[in-house]
Each structure stands twice: as C-alpha cells, then as structure tokens.
C-alpha atoms as a PDB file:
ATOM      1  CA  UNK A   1       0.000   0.000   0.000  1.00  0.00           C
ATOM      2  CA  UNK A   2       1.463   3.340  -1.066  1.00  0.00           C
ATOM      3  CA  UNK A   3       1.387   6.147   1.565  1.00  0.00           C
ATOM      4  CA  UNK A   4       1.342   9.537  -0.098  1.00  0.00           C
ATOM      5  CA  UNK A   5       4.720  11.427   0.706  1.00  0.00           C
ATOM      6  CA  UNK A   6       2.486  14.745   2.045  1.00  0.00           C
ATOM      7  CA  UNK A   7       1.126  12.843   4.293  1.00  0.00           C
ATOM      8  CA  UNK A   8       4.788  12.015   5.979  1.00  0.00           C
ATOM      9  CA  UNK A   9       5.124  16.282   5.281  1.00  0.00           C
ATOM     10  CA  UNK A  10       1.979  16.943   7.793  1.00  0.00           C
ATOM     11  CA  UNK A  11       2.391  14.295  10.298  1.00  0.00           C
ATOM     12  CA  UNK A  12       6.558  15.358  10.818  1.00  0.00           C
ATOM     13  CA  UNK A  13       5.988  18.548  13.078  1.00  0.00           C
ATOM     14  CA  UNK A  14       3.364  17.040  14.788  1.00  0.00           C
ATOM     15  CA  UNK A  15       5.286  14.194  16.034  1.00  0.00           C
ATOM     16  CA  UNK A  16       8.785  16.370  16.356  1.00  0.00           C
ATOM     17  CA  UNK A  17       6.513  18.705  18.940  1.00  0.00           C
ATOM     18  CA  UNK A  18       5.517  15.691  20.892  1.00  0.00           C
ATOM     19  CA  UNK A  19       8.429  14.164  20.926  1.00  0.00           C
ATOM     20  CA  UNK A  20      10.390  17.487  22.605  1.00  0.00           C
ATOM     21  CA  UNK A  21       7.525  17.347  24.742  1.00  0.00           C
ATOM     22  CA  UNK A  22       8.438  14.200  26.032  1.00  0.00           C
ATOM     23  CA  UNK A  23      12.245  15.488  25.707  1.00  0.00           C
ATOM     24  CA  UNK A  24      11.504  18.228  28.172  1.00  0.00           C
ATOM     25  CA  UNK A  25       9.625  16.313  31.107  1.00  0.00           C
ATOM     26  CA  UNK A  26      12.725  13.452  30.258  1.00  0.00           C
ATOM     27  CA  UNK A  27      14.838  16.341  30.840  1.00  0.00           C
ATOM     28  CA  UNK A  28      13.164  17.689  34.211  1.00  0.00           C
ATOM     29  CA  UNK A  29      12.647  14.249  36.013  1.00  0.00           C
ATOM     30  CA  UNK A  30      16.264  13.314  35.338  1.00  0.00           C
ATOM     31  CA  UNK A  31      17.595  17.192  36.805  1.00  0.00           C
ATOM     32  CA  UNK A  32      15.340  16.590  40.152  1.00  0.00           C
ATOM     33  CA  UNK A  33      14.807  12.725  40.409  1.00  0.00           C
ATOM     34  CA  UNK A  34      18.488  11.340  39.360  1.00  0.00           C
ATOM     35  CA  UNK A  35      19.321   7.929  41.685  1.00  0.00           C
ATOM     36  CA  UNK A  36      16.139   8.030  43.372  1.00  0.00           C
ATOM     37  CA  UNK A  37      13.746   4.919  43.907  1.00  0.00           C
ATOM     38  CA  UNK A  38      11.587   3.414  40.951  1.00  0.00           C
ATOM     39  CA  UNK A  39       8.991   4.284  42.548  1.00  0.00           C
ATOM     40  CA  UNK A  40       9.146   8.286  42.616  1.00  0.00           C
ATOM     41  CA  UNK A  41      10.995   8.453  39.922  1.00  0.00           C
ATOM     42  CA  UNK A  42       8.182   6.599  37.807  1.00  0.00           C
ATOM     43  CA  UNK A  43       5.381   9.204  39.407  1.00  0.00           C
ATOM     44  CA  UNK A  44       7.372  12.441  38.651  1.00  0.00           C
ATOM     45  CA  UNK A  45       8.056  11.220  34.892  1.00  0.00           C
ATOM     46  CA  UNK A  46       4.334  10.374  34.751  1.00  0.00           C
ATOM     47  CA  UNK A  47       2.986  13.952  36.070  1.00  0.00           C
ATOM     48  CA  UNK A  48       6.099  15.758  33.962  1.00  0.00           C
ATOM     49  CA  UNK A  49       4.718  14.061  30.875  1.00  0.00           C
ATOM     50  CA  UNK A  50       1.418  15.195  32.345  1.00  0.00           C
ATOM     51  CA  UNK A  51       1.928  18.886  32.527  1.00  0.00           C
ATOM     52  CA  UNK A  52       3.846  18.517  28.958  1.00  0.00           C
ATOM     53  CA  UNK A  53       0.633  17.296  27.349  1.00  0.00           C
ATOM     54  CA  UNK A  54       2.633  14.271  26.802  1.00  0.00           C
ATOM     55  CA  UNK A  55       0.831  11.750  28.451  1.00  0.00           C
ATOM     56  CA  UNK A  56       0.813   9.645  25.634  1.00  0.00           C
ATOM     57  CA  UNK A  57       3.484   7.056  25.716  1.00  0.00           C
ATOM     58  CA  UNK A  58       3.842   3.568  25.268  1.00  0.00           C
ATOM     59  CA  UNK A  59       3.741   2.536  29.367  1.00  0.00           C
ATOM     60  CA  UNK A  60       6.341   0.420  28.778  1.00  0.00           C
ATOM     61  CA  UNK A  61       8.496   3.270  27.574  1.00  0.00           C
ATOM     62  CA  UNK A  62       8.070   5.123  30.441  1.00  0.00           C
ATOM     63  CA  UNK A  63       8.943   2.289  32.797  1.00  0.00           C
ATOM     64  CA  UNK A  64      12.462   2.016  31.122  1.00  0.00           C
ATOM     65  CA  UNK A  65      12.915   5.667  31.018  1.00  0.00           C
ATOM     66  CA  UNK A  66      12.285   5.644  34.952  1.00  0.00           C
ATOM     67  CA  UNK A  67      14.381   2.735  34.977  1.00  0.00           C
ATOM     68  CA  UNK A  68      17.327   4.497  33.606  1.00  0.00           C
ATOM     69  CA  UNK A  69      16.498   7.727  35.782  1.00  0.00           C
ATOM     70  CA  UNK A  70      16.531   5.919  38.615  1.00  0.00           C
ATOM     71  CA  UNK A  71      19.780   4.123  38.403  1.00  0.00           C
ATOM     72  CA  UNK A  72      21.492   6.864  37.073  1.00  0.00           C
ATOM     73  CA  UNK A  73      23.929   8.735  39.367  1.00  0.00           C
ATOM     74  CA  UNK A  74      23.802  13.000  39.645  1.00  0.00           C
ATOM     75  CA  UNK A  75      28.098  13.669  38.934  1.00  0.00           C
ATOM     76  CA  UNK A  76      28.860  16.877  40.815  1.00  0.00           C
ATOM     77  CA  UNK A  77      27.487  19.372  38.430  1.00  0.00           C
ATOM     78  CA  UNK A  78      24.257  17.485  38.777  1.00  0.00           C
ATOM     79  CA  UNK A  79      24.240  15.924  35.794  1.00  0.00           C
ATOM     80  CA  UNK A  80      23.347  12.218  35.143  1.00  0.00           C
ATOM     81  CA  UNK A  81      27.116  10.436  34.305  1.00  0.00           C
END
C-alpha cells in the first residue's frame, strides 16, 4: 500500500513537537529525580509528561525511562554520568 509522501510532510511537526515534549519532562525528572527509587521516579516522569501534554506514551516506555532515571547517578554538576 502506497502512503502519499504529504502525508509524511503533515504528520513530521506534529510528532517532532511531541516528541520534545516528552524530551523536556525526560529532561526535568532526570535534573530533580536522578538515583532516586523506581517508585518516585516513575510518578514524577508520569505527572512531567502530564503537565507537557505528553501523556501519551507507550507505558512500557516510560517504565524504562524511569528505569534508567533511577539508576542513574547526579556527577557533581548534577548531571546524570
């Protein structure tokens, strides 16, 4: 089935806006939430993606996302490393 190429040309900013949404609340969990538990980490991701309008992700994305949030380490300029 052939998918008309202006189709790809509408949908493009559409998905590039949601996916710096989900960039930025990625962003903002990982700056406050860096080596904490699951647990919180999974709940401030969730209401980040929230207030991003973002709340649409594949749950099993966001459970590796927290994963990785939570078991990363904040270096001494607070960054994950």
């Amino acid at each position: 089935m052939a998918v008309d190429p202006s189709e790809y040309d509408k949908a493009m900013p559409i998905v590039a806006a949601h996916l710096a949404k989900i960039e930025r609340a990625v962003s903002r969990t990982r700056a406050s939430h860096a080596g904490q538990p699951y647990a919180a980490v999974h709940q401030a991701l969730a209401e980040a993606l929230r207030d991003e309008g973002a709340q649409r992700v594949v749950p099993q994305v966001v459970e590796e996302l927290a994963r990785q949030i939570s078991g990363a380490v904040a270096g001494p300029s607070g960054a994950a490393g």
